[in-house]
N, C-alpha and C. Protein backbone atom coordinates (compact mmCIF):
# COMPACT_ATOMS: atom_id res chain seq x y z
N UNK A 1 45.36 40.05 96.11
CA UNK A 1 46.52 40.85 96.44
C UNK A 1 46.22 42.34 96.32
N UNK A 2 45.51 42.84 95.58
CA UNK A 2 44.96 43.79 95.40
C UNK A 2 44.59 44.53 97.02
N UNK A 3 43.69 43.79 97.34
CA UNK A 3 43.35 44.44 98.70
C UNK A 3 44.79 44.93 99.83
N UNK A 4 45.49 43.73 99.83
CA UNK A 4 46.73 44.42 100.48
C UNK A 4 47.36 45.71 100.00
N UNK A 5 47.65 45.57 98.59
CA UNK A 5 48.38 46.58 98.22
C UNK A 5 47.48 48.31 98.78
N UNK A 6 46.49 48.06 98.48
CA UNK A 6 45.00 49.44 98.38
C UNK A 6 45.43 49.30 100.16
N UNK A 7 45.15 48.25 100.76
CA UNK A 7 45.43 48.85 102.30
C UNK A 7 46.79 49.49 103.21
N UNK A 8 47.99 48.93 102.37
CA UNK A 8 49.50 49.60 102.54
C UNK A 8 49.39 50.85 102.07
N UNK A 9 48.78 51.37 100.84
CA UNK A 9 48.81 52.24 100.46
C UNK A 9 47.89 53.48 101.18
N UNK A 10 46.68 53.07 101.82
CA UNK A 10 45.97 53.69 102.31
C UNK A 10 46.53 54.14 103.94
N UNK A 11 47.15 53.22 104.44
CA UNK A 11 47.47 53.38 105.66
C UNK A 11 49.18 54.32 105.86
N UNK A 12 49.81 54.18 105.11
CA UNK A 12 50.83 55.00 104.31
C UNK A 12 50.49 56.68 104.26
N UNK A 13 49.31 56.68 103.30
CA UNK A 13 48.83 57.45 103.08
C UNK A 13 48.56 58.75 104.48
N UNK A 14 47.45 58.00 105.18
CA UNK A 14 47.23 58.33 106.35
C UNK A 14 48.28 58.91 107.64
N UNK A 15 49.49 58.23 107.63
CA UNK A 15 50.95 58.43 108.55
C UNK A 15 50.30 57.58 109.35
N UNK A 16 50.09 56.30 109.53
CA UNK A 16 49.40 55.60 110.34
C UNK A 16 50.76 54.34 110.68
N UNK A 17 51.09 54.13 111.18
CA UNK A 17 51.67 52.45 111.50
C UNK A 17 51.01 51.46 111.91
N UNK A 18 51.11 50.47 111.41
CA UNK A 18 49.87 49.29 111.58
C UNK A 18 49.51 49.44 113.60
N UNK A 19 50.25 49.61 114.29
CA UNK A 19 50.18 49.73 115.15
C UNK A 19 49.05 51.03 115.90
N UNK A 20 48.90 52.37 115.27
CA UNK A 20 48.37 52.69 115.16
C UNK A 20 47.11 52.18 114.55
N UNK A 21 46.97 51.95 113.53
CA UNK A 21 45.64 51.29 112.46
C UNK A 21 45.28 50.57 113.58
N UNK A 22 45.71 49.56 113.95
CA UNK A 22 45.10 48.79 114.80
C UNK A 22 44.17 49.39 115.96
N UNK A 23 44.95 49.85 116.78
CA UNK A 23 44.44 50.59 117.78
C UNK A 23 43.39 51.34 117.46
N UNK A 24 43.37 52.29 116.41
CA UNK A 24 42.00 53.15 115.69
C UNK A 24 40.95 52.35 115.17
N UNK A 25 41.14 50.91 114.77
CA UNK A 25 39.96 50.22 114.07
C UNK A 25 39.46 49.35 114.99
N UNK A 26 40.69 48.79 116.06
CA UNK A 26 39.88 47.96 116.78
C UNK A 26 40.75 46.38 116.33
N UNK A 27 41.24 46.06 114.76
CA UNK A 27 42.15 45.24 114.79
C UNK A 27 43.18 44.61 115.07
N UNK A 28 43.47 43.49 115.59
CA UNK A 28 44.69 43.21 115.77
C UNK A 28 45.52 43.33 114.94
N UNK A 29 47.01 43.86 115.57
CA UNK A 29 47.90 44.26 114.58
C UNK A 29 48.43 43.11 113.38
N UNK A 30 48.93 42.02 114.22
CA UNK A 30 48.95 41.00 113.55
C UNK A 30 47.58 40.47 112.39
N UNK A 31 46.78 40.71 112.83
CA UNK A 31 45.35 40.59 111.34
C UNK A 31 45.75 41.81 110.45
N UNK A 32 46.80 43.14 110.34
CA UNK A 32 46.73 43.82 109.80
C UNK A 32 48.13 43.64 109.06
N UNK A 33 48.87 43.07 109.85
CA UNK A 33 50.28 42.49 108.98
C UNK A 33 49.42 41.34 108.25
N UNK A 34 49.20 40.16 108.36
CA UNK A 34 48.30 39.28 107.55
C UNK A 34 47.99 39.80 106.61
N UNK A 35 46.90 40.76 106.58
CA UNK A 35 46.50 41.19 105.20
C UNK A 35 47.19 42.23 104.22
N UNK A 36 48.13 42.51 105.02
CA UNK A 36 49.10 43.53 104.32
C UNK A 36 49.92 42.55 103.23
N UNK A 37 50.02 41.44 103.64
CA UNK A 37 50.98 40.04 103.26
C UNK A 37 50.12 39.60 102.31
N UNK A 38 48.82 39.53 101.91
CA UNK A 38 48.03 39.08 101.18
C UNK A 38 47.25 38.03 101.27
N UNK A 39 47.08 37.67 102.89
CA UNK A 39 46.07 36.69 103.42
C UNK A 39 45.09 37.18 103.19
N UNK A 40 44.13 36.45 103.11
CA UNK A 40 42.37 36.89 103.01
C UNK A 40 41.54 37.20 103.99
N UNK A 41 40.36 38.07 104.27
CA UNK A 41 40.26 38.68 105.65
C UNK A 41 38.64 38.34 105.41
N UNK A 42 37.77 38.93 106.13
CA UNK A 42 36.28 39.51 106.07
C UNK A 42 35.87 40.72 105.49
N UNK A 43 34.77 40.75 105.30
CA UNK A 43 34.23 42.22 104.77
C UNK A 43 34.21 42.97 106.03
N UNK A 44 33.87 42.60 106.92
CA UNK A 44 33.49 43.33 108.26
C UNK A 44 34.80 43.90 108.94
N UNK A 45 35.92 42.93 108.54
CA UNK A 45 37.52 43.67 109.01
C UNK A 45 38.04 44.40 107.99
N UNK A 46 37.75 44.61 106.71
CA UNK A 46 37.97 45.45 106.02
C UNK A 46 37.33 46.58 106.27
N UNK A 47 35.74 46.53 106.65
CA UNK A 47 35.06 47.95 106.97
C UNK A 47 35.48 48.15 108.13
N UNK A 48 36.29 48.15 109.03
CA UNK A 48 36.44 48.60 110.38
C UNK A 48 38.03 49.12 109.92
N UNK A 49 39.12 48.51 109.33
CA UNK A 49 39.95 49.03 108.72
C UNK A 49 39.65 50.33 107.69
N UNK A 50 38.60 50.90 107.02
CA UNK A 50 38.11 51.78 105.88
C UNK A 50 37.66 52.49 106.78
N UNK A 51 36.83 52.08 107.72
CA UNK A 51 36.60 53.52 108.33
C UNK A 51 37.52 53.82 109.45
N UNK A 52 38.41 53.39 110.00
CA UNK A 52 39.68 54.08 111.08
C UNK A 52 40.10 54.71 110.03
N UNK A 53 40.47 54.27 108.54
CA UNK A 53 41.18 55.08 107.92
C UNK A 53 40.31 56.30 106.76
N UNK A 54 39.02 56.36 107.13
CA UNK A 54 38.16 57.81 106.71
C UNK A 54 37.83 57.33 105.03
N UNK A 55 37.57 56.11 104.49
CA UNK A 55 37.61 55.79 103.04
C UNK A 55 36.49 54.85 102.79
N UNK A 56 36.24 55.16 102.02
CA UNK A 56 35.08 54.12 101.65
C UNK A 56 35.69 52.43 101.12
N UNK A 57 34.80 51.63 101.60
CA UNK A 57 34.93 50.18 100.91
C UNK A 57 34.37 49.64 100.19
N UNK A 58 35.21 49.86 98.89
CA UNK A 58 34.40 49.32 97.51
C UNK A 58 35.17 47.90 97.12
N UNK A 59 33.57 47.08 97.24
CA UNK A 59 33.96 45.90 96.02
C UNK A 59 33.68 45.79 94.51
N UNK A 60 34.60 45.09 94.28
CA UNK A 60 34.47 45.06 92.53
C UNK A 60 34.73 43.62 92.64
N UNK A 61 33.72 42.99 91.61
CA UNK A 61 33.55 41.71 91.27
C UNK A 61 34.06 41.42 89.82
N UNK A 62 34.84 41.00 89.53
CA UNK A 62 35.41 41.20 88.06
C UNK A 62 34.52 39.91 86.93
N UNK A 63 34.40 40.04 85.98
CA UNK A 63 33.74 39.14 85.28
C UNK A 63 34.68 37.75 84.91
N UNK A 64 34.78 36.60 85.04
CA UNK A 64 35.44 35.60 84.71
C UNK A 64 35.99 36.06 83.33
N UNK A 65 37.11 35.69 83.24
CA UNK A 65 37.69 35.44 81.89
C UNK A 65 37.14 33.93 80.89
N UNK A 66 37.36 34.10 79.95
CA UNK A 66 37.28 32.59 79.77
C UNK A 66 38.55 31.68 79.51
N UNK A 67 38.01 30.51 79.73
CA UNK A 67 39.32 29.58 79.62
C UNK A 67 39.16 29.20 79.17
C-alpha cells in the first residue's frame, strides 16, 4: 500500500491528473487508478511512472519480523 500512497502523493504533487500521468509515462490510465487503489504493478511500470514524474525509484526491502 505504501507504493500507492508515495504515487498519489507524487502525482498530486506534480498538478498531474492520472490522465495526464498517463499520457506522460506512456501508462494506461486505468493501470494508474489500479495502483493508486493498491493493486500490485511491475518495477518497469513504476520506473516509467518515476520518471514522467522527474523522481527517483527506490526500493526498500524490509527485514521480516519474527513470528
Amino acid at each position: 500500500m505504501a507504493s500507492a500512497l508515495a504515487l498519489l502523493e507524487a502525482r498530486e504533487e506534480a498538478g498531474l491528473t492520472q490522465a495526464k500521468l498517463a499520457e506522460k509515462s506512456g501508462v494506461p490510465k486505468t493501470t494508474i487508478v489500479r495502483i493508486e487503489n493498491g493493486s500490485n504493478t511491475t518495477i518497469e511500470t513504476l520506473t516509467k511512472l518515476a520518471n514522467a514524474l522527474g523522481r527517483p525509484l527506490t526500493l526498500r526491502i524490509d527485514p521480516m519480523s519474527a513470528l
